[in-house]
N, C-alpha and C. Protein backbone atom coordinates (compact mmCIF):
# COMPACT_ATOMS: atom_id res chain seq x y z
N UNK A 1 39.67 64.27 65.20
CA UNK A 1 39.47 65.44 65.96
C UNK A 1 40.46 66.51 65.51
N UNK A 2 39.74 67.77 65.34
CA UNK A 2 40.71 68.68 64.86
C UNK A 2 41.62 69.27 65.88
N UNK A 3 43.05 69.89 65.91
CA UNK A 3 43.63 70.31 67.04
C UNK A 3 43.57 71.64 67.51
N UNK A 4 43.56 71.74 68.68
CA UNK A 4 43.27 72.88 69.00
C UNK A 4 44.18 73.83 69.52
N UNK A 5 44.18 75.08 69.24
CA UNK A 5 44.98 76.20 69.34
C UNK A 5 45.42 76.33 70.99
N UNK A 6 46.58 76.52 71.21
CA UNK A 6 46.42 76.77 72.47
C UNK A 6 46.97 78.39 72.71
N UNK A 7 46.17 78.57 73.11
CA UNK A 7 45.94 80.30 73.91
C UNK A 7 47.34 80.78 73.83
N UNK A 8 48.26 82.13 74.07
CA UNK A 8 49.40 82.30 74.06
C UNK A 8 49.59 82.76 75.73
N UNK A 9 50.34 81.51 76.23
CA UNK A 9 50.79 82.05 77.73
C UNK A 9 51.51 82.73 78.41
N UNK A 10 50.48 83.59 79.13
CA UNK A 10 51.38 85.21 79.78
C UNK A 10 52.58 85.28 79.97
N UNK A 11 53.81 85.18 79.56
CA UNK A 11 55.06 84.85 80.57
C UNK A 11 54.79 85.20 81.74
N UNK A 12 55.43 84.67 82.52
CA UNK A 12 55.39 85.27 84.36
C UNK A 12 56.86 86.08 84.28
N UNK A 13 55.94 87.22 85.12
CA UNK A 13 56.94 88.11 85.34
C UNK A 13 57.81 88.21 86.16
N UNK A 14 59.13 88.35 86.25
CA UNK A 14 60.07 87.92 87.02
C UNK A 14 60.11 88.96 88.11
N UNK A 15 60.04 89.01 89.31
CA UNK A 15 60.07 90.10 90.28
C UNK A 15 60.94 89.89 91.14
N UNK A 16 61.74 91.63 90.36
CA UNK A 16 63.35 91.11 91.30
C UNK A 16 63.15 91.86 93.11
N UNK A 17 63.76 91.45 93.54
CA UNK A 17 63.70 91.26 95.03
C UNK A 17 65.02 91.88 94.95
N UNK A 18 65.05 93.01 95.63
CA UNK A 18 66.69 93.37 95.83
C UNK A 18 67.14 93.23 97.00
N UNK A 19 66.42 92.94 97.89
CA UNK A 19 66.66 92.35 99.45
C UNK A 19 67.71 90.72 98.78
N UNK A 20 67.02 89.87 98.15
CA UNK A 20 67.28 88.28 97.88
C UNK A 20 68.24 88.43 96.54
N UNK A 21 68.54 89.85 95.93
CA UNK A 21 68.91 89.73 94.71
C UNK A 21 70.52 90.25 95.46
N UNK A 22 70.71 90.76 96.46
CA UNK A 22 72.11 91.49 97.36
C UNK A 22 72.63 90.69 98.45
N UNK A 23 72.16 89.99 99.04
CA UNK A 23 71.75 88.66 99.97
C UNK A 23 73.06 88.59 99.88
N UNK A 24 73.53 87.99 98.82
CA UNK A 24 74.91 87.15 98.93
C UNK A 24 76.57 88.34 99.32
N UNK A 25 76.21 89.59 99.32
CA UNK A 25 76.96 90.59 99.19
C UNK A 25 76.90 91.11 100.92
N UNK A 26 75.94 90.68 101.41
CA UNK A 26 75.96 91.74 102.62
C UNK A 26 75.86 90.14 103.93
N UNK A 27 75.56 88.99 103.44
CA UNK A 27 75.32 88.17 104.50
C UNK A 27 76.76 87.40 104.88
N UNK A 28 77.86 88.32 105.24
CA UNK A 28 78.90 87.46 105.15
C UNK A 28 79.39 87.59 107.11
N UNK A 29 80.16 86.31 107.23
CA UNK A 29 80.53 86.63 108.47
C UNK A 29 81.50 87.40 108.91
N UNK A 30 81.51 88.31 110.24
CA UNK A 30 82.02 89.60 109.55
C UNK A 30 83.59 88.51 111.23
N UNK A 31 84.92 89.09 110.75
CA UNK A 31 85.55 88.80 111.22
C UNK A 31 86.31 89.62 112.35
N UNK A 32 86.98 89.18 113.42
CA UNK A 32 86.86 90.19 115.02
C UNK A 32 88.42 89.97 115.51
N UNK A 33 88.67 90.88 115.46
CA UNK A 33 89.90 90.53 116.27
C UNK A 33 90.21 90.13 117.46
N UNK A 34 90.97 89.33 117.79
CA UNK A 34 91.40 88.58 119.06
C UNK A 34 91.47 89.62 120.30
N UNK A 35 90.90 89.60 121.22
CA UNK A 35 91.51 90.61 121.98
C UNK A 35 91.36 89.92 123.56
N UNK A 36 91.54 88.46 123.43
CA UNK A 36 92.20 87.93 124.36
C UNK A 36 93.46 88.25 125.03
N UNK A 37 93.93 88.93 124.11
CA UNK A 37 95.72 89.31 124.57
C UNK A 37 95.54 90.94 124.87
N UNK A 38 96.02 90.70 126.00
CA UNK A 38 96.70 92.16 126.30
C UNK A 38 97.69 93.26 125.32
N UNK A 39 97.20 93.73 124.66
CA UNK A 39 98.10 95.07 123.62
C UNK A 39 98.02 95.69 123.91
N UNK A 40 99.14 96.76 124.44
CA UNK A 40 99.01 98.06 124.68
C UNK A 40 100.32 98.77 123.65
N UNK A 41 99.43 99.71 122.77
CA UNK A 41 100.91 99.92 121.48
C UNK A 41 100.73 101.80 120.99
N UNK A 42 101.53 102.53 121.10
CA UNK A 42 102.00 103.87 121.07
C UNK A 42 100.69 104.32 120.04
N UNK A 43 99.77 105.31 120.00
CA UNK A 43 98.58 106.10 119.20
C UNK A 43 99.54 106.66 118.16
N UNK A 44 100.56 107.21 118.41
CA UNK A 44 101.51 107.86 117.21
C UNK A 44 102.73 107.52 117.33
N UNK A 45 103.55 106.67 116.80
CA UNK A 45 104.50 105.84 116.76
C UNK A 45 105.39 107.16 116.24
N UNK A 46 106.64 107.34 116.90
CA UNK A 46 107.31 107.99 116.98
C UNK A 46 107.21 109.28 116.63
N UNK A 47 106.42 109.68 117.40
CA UNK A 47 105.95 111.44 117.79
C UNK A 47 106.54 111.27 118.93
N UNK A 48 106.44 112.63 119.37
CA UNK A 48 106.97 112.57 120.84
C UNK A 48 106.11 113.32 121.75
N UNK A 49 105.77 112.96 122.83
CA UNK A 49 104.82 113.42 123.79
C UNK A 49 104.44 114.83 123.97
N UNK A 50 103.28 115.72 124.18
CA UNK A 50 103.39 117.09 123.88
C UNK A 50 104.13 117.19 125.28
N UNK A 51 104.53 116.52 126.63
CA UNK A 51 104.99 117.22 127.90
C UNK A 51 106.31 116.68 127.13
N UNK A 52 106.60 116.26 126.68
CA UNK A 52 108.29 115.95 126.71
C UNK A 52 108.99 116.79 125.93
N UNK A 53 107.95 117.64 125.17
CA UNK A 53 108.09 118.19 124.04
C UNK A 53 108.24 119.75 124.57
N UNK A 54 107.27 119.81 125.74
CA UNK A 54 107.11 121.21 126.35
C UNK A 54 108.70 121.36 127.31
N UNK A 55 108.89 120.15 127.66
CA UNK A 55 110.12 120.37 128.38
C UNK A 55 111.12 120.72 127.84
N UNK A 56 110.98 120.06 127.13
CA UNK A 56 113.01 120.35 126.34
C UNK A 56 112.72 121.90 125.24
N UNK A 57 111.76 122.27 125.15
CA UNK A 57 111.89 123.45 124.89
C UNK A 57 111.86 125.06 126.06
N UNK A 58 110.94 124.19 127.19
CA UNK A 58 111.56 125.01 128.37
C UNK A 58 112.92 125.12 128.94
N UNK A 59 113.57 124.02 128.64
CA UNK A 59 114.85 123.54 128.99
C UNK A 59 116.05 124.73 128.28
N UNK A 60 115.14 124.50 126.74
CA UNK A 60 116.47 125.45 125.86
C UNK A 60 116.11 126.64 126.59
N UNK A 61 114.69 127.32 126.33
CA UNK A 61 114.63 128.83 126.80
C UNK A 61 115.30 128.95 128.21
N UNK A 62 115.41 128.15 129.38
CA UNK A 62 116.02 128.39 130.56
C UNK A 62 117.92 128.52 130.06
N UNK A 63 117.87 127.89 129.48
CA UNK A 63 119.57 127.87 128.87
C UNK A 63 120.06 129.03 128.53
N UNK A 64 119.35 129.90 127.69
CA UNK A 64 119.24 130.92 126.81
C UNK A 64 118.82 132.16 127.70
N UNK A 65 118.06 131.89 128.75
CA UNK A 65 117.69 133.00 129.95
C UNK A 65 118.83 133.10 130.48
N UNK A 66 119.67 132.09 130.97
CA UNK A 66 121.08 131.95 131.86
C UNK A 66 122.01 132.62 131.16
N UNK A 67 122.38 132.06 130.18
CA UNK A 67 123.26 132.76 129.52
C UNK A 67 122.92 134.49 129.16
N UNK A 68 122.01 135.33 128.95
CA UNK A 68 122.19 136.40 129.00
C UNK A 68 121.96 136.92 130.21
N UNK A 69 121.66 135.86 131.07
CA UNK A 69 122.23 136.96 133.04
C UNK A 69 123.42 137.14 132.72
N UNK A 70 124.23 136.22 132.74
CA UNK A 70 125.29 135.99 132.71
C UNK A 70 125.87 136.56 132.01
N UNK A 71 125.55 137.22 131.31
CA UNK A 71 126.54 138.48 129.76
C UNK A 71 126.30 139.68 130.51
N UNK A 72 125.23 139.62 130.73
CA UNK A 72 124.51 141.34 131.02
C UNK A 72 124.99 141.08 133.45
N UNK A 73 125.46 140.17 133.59
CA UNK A 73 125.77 140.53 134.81
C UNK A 73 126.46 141.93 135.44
N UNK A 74 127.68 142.01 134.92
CA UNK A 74 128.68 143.57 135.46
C UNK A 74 127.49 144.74 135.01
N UNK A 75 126.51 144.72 134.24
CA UNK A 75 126.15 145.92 133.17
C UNK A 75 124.80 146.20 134.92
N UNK A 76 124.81 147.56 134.41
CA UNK A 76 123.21 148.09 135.29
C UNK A 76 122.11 147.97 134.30
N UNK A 77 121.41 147.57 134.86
CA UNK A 77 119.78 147.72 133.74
C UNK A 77 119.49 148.98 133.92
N UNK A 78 118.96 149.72 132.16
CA UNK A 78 119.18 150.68 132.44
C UNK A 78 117.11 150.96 131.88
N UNK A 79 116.67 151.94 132.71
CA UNK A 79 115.36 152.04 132.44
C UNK A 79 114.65 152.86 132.00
């Protein structure tokens, strides 16, 4: 029997899936912090409060108001 040719077979085409081809990049378990515990910790670590901030600069200007009563006391305001 003579042999016979066999046909040339289509390759199959590989069809990439980028859902199944990223899979391994995005399916990870994502990790959580504990927040069993009570933390309570400063938003800006050594800033200082805008009222504490408003004070002690009201504080100087009252300082600075006193002291020129106090220069300009004997004098008349003159207008």
């Amino acid at each position: 029997m003579k042999k016979t040719k066999k046909g040339k077979v289509v390759a199959e085409t590989v069809t990439n899936n980028p859902v199944a081809k990223f899979a391994g990049k995005f399916n990870k378990a994502k990790i959580y912090r504990d927040k069993t515990k009570y933390q309570r910790t400063a938003k800006h670590k050594g800033k200082e409060p805008f009222s504490m901030l408003l004070l002690a600069i009201l504080e100087k200007v009252s300082n600075y108001l006193m002291l020129v009563f106090i220069a300009n006391k004997g004098r008349e305001a003159k207008i």
